[in-house]
Protein backbone atom coordinates (compact mmCIF):
# COMPACT_ATOMS: atom_id res chain seq x y z
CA UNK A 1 -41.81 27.97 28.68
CA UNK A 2 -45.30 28.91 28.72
CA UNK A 3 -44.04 32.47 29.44
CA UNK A 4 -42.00 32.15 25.78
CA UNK A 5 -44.86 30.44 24.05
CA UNK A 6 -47.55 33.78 24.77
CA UNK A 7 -44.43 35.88 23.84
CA UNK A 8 -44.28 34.28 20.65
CA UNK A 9 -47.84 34.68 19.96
CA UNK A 10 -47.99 37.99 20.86
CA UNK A 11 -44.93 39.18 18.64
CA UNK A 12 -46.98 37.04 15.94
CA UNK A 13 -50.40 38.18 16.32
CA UNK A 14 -51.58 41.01 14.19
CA UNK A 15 -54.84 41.15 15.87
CA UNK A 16 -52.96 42.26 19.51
CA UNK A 17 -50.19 44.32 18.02
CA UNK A 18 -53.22 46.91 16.02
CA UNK A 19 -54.77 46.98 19.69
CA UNK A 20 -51.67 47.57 21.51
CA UNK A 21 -51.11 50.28 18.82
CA UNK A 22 -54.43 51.30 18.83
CA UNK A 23 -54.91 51.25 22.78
CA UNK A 24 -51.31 53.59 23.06
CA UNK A 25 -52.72 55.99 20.17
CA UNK A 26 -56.04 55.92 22.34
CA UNK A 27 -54.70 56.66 25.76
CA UNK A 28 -51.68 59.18 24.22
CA UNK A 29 -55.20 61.13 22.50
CA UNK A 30 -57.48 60.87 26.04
CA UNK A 31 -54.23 61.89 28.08
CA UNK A 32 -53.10 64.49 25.93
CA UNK A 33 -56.83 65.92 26.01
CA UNK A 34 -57.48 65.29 29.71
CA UNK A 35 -54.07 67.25 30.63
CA UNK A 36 -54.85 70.39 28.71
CA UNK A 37 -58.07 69.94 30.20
CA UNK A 38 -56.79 70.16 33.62
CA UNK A 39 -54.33 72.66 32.86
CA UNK A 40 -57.36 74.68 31.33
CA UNK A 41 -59.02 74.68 34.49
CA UNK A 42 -55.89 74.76 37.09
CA UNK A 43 -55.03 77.87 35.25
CA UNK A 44 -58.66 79.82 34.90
CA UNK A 45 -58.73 79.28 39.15
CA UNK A 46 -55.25 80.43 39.65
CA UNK A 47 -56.31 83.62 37.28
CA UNK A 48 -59.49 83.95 39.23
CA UNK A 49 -57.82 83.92 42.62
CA UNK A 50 -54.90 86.06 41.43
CA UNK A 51 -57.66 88.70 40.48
CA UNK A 52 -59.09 89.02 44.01
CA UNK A 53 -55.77 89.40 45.57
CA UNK A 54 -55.14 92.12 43.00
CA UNK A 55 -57.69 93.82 44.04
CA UNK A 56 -57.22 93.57 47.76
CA UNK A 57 -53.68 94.64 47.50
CA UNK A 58 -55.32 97.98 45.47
CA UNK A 59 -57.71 98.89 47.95
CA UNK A 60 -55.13 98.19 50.75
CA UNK A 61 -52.73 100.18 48.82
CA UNK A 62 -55.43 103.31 48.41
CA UNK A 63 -56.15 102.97 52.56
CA UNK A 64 -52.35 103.07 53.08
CA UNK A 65 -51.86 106.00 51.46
CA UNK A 66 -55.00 107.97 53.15
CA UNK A 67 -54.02 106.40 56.46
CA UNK A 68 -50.27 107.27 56.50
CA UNK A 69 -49.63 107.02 59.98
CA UNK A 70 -52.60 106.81 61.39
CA UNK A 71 -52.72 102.88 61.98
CA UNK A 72 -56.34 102.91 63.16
CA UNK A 73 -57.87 103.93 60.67
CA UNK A 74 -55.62 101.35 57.77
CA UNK A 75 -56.52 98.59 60.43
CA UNK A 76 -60.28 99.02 60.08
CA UNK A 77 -59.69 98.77 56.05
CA UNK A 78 -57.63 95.61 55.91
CA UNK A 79 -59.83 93.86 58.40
CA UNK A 80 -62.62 95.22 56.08
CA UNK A 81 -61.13 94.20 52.93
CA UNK A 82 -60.04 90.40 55.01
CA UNK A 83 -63.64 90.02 56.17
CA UNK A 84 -65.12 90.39 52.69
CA UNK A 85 -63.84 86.44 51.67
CA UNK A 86 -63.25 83.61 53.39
CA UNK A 87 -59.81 82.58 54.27
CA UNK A 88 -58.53 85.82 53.53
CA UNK A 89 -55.50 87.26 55.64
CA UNK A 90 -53.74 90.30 55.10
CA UNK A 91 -50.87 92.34 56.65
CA UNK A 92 -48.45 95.34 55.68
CA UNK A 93 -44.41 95.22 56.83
CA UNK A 94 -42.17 98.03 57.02
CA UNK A 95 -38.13 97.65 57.06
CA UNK A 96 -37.57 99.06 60.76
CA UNK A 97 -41.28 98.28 62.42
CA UNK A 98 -41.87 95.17 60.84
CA UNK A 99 -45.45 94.32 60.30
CA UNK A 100 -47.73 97.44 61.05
CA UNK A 101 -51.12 95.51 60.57
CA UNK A 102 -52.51 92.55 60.23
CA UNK A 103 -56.33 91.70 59.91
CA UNK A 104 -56.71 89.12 61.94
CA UNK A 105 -55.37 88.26 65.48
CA UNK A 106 -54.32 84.50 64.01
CA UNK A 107 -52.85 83.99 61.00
CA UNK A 108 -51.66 80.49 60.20
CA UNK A 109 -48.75 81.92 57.44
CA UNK A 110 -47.04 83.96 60.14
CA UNK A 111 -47.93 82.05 63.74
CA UNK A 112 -47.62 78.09 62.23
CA UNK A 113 -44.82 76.28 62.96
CA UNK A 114 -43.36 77.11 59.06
CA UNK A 115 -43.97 80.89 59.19
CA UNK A 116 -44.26 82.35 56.11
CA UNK A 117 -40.92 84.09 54.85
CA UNK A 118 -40.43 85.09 51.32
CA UNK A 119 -40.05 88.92 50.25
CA UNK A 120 -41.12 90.42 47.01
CA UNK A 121 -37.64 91.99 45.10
CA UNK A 122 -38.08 95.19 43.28
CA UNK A 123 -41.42 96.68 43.24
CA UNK A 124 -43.28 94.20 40.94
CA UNK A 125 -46.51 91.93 42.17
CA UNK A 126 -45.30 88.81 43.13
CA UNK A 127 -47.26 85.57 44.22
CA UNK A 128 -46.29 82.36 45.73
CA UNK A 129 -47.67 78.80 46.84
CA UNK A 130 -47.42 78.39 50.39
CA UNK A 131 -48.52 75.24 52.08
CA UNK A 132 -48.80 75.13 56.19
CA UNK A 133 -50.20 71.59 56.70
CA UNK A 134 -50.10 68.87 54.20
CA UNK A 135 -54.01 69.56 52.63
CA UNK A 136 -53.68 73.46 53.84
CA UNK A 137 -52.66 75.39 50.99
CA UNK A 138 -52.68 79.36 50.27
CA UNK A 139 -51.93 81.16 47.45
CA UNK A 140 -49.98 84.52 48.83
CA UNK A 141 -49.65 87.53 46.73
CA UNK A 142 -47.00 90.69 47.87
CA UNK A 143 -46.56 94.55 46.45
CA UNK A 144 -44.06 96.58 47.38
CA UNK A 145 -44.81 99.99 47.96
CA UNK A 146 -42.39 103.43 47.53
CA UNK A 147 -42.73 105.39 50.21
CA UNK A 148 -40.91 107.15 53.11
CA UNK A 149 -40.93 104.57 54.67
CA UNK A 150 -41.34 102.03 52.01
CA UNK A 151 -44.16 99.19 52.54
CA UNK A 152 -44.75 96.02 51.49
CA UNK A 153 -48.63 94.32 51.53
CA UNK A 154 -49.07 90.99 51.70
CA UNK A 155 -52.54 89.24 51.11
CA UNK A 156 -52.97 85.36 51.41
CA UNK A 157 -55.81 83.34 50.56
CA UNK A 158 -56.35 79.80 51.51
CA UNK A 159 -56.54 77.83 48.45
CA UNK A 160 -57.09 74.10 50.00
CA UNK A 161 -60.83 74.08 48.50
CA UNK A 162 -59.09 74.81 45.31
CA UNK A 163 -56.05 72.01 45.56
CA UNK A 164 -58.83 69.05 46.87
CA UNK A 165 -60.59 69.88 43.70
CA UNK A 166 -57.63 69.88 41.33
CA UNK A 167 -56.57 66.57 43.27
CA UNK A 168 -60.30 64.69 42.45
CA UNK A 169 -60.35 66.07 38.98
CA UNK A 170 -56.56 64.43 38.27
CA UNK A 171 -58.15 60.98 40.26
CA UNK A 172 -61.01 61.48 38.24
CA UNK A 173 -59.44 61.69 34.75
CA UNK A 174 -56.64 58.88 35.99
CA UNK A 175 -59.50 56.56 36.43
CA UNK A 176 -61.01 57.76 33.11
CA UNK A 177 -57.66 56.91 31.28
CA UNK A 178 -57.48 53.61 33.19
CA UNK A 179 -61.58 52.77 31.69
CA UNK A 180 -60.68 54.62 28.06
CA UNK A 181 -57.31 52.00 27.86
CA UNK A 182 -59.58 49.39 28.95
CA UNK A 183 -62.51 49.81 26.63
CA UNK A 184 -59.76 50.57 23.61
CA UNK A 185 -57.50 46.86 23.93
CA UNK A 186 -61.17 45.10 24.35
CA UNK A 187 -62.86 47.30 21.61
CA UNK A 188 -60.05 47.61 19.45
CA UNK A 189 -58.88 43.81 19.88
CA UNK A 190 -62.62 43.09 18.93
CA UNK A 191 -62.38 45.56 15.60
CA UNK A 192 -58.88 43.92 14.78
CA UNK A 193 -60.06 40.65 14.56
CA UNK A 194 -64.16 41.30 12.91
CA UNK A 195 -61.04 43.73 10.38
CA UNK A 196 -58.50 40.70 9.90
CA UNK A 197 -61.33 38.63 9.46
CA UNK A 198 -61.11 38.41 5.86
CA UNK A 199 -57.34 37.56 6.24
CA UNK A 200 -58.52 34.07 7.94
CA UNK A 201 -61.17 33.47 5.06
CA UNK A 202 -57.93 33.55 2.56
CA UNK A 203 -55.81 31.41 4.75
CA UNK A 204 -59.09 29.19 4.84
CA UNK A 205 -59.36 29.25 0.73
CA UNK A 206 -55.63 28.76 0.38
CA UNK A 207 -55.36 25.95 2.79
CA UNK A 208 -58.19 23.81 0.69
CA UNK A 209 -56.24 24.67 -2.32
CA UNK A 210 -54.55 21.46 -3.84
CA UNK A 211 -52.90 20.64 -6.82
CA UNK A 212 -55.68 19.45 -8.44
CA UNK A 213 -57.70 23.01 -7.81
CA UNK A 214 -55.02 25.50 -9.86
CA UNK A 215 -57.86 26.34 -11.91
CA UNK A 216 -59.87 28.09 -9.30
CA UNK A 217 -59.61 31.57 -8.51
CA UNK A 218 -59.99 33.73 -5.58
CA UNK A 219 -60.16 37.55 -6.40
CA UNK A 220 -63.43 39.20 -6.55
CA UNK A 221 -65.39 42.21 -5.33
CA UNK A 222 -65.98 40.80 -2.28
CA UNK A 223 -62.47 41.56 -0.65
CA UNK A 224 -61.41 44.81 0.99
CA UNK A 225 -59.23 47.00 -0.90
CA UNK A 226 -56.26 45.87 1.22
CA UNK A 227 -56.49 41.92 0.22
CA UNK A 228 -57.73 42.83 -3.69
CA UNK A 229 -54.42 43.56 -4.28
CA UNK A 230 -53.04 40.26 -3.18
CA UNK A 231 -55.72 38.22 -4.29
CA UNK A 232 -55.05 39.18 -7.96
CA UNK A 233 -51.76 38.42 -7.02
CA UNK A 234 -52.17 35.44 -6.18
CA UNK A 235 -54.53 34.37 -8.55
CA UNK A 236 -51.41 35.53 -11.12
CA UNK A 237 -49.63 32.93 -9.22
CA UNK A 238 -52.19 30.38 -9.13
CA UNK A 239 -51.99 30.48 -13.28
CA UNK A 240 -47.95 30.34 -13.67
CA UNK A 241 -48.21 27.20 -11.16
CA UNK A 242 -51.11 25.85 -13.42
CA UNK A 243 -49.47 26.48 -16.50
CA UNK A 244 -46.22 24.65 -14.85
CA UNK A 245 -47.84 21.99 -13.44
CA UNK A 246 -49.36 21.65 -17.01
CA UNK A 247 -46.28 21.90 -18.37
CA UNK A 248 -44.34 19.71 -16.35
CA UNK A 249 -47.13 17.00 -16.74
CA UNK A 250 -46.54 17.53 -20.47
CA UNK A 251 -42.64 16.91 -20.26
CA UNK A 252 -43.15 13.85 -18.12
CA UNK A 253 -45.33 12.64 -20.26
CA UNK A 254 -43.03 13.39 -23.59
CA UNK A 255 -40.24 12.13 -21.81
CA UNK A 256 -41.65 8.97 -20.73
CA UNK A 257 -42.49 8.52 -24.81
CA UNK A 258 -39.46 9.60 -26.02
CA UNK A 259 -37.61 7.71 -23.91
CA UNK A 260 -40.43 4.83 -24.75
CA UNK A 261 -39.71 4.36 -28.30
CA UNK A 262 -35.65 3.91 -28.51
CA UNK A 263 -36.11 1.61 -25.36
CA UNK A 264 -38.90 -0.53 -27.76
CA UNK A 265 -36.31 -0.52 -30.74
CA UNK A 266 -33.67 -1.76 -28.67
CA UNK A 267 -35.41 -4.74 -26.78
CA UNK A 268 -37.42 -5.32 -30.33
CA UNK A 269 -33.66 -5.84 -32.41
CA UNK A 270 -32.56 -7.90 -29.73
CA UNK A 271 -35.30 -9.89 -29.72
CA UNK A 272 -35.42 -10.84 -33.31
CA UNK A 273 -30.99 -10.86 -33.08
CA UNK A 274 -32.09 -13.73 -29.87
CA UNK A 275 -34.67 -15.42 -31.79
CA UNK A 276 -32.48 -17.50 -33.69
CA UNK A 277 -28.20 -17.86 -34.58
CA UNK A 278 -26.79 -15.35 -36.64
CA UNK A 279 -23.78 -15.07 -38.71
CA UNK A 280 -21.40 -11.87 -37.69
CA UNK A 281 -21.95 -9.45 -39.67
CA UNK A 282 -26.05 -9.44 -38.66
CA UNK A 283 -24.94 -9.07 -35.01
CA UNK A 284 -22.46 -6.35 -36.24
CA UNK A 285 -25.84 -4.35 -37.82
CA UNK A 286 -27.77 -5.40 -34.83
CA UNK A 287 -24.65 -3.39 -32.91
CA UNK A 288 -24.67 -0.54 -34.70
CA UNK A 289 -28.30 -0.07 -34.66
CA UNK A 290 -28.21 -0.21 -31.00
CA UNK A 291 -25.17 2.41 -30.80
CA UNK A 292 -27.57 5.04 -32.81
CA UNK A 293 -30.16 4.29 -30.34
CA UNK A 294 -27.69 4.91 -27.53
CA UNK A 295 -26.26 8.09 -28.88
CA UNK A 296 -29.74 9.36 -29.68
CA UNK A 297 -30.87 8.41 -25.98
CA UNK A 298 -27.38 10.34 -24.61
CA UNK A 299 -27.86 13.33 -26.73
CA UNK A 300 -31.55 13.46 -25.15
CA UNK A 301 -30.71 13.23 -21.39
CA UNK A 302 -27.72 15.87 -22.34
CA UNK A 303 -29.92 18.14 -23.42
CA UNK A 304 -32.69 17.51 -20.61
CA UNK A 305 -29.62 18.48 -18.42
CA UNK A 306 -29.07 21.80 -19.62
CA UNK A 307 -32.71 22.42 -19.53
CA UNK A 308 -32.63 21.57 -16.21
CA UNK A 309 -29.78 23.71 -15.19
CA UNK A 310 -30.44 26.38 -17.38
CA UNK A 311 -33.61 26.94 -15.68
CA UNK A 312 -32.22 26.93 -12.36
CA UNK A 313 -32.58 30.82 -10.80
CA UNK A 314 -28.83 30.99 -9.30
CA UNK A 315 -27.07 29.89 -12.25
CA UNK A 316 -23.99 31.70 -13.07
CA UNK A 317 -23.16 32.89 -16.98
CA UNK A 318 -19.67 34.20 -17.70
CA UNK A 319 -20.08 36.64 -20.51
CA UNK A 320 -17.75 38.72 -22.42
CA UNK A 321 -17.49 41.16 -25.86
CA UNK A 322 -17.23 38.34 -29.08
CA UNK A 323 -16.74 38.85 -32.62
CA UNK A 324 -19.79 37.77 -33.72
CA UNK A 325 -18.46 37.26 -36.81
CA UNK A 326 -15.80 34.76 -36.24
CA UNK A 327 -18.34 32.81 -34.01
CA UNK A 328 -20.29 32.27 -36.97
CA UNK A 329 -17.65 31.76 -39.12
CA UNK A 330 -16.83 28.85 -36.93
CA UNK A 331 -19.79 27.16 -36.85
CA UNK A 332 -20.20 27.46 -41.01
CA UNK A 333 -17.26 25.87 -41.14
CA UNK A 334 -18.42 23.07 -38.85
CA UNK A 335 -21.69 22.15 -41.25
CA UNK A 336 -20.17 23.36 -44.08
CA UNK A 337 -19.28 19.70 -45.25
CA UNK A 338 -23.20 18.74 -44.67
CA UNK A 339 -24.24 22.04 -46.70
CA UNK A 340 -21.72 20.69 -49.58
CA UNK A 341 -23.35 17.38 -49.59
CA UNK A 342 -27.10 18.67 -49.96
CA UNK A 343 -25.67 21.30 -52.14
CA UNK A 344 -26.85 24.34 -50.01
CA UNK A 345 -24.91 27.44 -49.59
CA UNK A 346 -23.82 28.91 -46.51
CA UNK A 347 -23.64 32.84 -46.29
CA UNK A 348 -21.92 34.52 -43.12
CA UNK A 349 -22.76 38.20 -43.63
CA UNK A 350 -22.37 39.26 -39.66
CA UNK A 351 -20.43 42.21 -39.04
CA UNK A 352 -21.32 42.84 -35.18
CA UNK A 353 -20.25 42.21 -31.52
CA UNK A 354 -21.82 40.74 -29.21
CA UNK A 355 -21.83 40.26 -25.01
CA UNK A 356 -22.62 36.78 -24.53
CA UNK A 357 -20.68 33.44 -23.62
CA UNK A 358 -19.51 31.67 -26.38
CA UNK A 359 -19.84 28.53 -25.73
CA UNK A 360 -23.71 28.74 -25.61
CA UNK A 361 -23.85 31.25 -28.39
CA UNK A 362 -22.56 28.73 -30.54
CA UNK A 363 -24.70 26.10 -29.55
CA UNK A 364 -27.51 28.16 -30.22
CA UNK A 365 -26.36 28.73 -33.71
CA UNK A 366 -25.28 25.44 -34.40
CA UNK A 367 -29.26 24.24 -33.43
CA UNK A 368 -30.57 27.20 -35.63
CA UNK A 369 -28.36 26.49 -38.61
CA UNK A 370 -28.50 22.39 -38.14
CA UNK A 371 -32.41 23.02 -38.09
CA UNK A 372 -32.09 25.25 -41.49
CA UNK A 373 -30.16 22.67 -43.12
CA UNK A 374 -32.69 19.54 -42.61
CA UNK A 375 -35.37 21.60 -43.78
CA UNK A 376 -33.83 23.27 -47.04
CA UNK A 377 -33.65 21.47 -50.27
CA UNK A 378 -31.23 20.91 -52.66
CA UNK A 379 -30.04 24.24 -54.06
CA UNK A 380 -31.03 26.13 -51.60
CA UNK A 381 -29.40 28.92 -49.48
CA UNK A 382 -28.57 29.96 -45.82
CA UNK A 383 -27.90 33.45 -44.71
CA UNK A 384 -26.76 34.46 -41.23
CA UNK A 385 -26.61 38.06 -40.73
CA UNK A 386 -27.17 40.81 -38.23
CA UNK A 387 -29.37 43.98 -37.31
CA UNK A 388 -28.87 46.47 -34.87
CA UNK A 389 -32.24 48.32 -32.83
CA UNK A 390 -31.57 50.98 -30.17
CA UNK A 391 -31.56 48.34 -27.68
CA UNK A 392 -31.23 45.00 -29.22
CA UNK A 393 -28.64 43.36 -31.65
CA UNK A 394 -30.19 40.75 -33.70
CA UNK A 395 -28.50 38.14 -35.44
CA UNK A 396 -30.65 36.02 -37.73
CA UNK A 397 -30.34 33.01 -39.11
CA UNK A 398 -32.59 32.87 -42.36
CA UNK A 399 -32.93 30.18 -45.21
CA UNK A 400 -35.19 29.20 -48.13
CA UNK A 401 -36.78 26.09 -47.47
CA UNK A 402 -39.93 24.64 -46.43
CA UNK A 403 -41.20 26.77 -43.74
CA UNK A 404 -43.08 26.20 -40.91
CA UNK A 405 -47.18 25.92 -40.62
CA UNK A 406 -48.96 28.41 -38.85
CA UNK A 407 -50.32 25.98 -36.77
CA UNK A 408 -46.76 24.28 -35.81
CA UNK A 409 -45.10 27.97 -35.13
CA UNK A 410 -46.81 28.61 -32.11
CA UNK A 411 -45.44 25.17 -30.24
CA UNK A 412 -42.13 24.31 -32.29
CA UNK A 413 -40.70 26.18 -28.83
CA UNK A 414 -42.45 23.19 -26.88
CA UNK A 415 -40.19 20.47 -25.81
CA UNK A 416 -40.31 17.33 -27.75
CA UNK A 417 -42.36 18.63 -30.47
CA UNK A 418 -41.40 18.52 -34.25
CA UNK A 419 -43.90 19.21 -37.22
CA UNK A 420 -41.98 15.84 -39.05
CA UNK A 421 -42.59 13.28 -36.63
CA UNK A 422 -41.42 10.91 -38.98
CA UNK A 423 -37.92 12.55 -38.80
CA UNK A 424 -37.68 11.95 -34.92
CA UNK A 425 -38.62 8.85 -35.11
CA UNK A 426 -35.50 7.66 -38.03
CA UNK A 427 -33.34 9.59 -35.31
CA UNK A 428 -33.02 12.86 -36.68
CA UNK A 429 -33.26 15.19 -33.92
CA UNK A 430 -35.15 15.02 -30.22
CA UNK A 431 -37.47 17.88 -30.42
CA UNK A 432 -35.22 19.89 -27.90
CA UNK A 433 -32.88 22.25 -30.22
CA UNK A 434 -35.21 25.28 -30.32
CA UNK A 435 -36.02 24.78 -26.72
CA UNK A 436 -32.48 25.03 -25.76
CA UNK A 437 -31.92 27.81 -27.87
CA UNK A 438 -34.63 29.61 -26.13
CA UNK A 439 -33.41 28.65 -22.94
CA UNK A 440 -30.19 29.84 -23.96
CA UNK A 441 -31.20 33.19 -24.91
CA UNK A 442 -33.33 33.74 -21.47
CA UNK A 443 -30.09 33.23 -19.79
CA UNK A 444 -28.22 35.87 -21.77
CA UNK A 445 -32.01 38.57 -21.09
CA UNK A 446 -32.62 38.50 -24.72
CA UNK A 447 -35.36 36.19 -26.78
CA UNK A 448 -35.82 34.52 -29.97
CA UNK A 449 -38.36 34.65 -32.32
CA UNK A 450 -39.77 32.74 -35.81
CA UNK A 451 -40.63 34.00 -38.77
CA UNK A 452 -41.89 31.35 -41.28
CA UNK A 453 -43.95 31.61 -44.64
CA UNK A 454 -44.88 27.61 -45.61
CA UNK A 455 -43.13 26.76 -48.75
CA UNK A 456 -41.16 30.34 -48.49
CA UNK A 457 -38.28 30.02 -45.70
CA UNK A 458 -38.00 30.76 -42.05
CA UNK A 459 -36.03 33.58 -40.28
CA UNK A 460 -34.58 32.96 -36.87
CA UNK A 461 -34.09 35.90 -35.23
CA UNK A 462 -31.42 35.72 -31.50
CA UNK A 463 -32.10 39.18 -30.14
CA UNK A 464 -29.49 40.25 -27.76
CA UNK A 465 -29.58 42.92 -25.18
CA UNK A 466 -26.84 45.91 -25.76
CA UNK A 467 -24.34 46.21 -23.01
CA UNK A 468 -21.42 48.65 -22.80
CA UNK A 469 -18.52 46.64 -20.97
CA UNK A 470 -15.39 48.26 -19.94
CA UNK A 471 -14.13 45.14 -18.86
CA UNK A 472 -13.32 42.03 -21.41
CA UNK A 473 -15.69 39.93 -18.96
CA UNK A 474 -18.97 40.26 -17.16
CA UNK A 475 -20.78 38.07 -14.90
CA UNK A 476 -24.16 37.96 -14.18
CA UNK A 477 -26.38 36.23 -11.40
């Protein structure tokens, strides 16, 4: 278990997997260096030694052909040209006599117990590594000469100086990899964390944060490059959560008055219905008082339900291509017995499509035109038409009545709020139709937008995004 628990941590742990990265990157760098290095150097002392037994095998080679048969004399030369270096032996074969000369009386590459026995093919320089005893090592170098007969020189040097020195250069740089991989995961664990250091100051700040510190913010100049990035970031974040948790704290708080003042009505009738013994018909308006209440209260926590849902990230909208026309036609013909009563005209002058769901699109318009109508006097006119941008269609609900304030356009959006107070209060309306009809139109990617001139009119304008559909539906998540 304990074996899990420091796996864990070290699959977690950014500070150990930058110095397991940067200890591999610093050994593959020292290793790759230290082996050309070596092969550098192996290679220069092979070239040097090959040299020498070049030139042996050329002066050997001159000697032969002065001597020709007169053995003596090539003798004296190759014991010459042995005696000139250390741990040189050389010696000259022929087919039928085998080897004519040698330059010394022992050689330990033809009288050891693994004689030496490879033979040069064609008449190029060839060279070999021959090793007697385990640390006794020549390098052995043959030329074949053309001749009647033909001769072949062979000149051997004993290299062992040469291998023991390779050998404690590659124990020398294995050790110095072994130090360089050490120093790296202790240096580079120590640079990871004084790096990642600022990433534990964040953690700190975030981890004091609490809801009732939204306000602060963390980005500054302080931060590396890396973490000003996501300090801005969240610092972006830190604002939509303040501005929700405002918002939210708003909404509770409308809610619990909203729901405040119909509950006050209610227990206030009954109360003065209680107080004494009433004849029918003041129970009966004591009822129907109560069932406006009720409705009023139902049509609230409906719409607090859509909003609800509506906002929800995963919810699912069935769309498909309407005749925005007949849509609008329908809902006219829904108000159009309120519009005769106040003696306002109703003008449906939409001649569009539209990809939306219809269900919602028509509560949107019903809001937008019930709206128009309790704000336009006697005489006055609706028009619902449409517009068409490159990327938008627009239908817009405009009228001639009292307008909106400056002040009021800015928050008629909010939840719960209405410029005519009074007119929520006598039950007209819960502050939530131009909320749902925004909510509405963030479900279906467009927006909506006010135009309002007090004393002139407002325009309501339901911007929809374009879609080409092949298909008669079209879902979106």
């Amino acid at each position: 278990m304990f074996l899990n628990s420091v796996t864990k941590w070290s699959l977690q742990s950014m500070a150990l997997r930058l110095t397991l990265w940067y200890a591999l990157l610093s050994t593959l760098l020292i290793t790759l260096a230290g082996g050309a290095l070596y092969w550098i150097l192996a290679e220069q002392l092979r070239q040097a030694d090959s040299q020498i037994l070049v030139s042996k095998i050329h002066a050997v080679q001159t000697a032969l052909h002065n001597a020709r048969d007169h053995y003596a004399d090539l003798r004296h030369e190759t014991q010459l040209e042995a005696s000139t270096i250390r741990g040189v032996y050389i010696w000259v074969t022929r087919p039928q006599q085998g080897i004519i000369v040698r330059s010394r009386t022992f050689n330990p590459l033809l009288d050891s117990h693994k004689p030496f026995n490879r033979k040069p093919q064609g008449f190029k320089t060839q060279q070999w590594h021959w090793k007697v005893k385990k640390h006794e090592h020549f390098q052995v170098m043959a030329q074949r000469i053309a001749g009647t007969p033909a001769s072949t020189i062979y000149v051997a040097m004993r290299i062992s100086e040469r291998e023991h020195f390779l050998a404690f250069y590659r124990y020398a740089l294995a050790i110095s990899i072994l130090l360089a991989l050490s120093m790296a995961v202790l240096g580079g664990y120590w640079i990871a964390r004084h790096g990642l250091r600022p990433v534990h100051q964040l953690a700190t700040i975030v981890d004091e944060l609490s809801a009732s510190e939204l306000h602060r913010r963390i980005a500054g100049e302080h931060w590396p490059s890396e973490l000003a990035t996501l300090t801005r970031k969240f610092d972006h974040l830190l604002e939509r959560l303040e501005n929700a948790f405002a918002r939210i704290s708003r909404f509770s708080a409308d809610i619990a008055h909203e729901l405040r003042t119909p509950i006050h009505i209610l227990r206030g009738e009954g109360e003065l219905t209680l107080s004494r013994t009433r004849n029918i018909e003041e129970y009966q308006a004591c009822i129907a008082s109560a069932m406006e209440e009720y409705a009023r209260l139902s049509q609230m926590v409906d719409a607090l339900l859509f909003l609800a849902r509506a906002e929800q990230d995963q919810q699912v909208l069935e769309k498909k291509r309407l005749n925005a026309h007949q849509e609008v036609a329908s809902i006219c013909a829904f108000y159009q017995a309120m519009a005769d009563e106040q003696e306002i005209s109703l003008h449906n002058d939409v001649e569009a499509s539209v990809v939306a769901n219809s269900e919602l699109l028509r509560r949107a318009l019903s809001n937008l035109l019930s709206n128009a109508l309790g704000h336009t006097p006697a005489g006055g006119s609706i028009r619902i038409h449409s517009a068409r941008t490159r990327e938008r269609l627009q239908l817009i609900v405009s009228d001639n009545g009292t307008g909106i304030s400056a002040e009021a356009l800015d928050r008629v959006f909010d939840r719960f709020y209405s410029e005519d107070a009074a007119r929520m209060r006598r039950g007209q309306g819960t502050g939530l139709g131009l909320a749902i009809v925004r909510s509405i139109m963030q479900l279906h990617g467009g927006e909506v937008a006010l135009k309002s001139t007090l004393g002139s009119g407002t325009m309501a304008i339901l911007s929809f995004p374009i879609i080409h559909l092949y298909p008669d539906k079209y879902s979106i998540r």
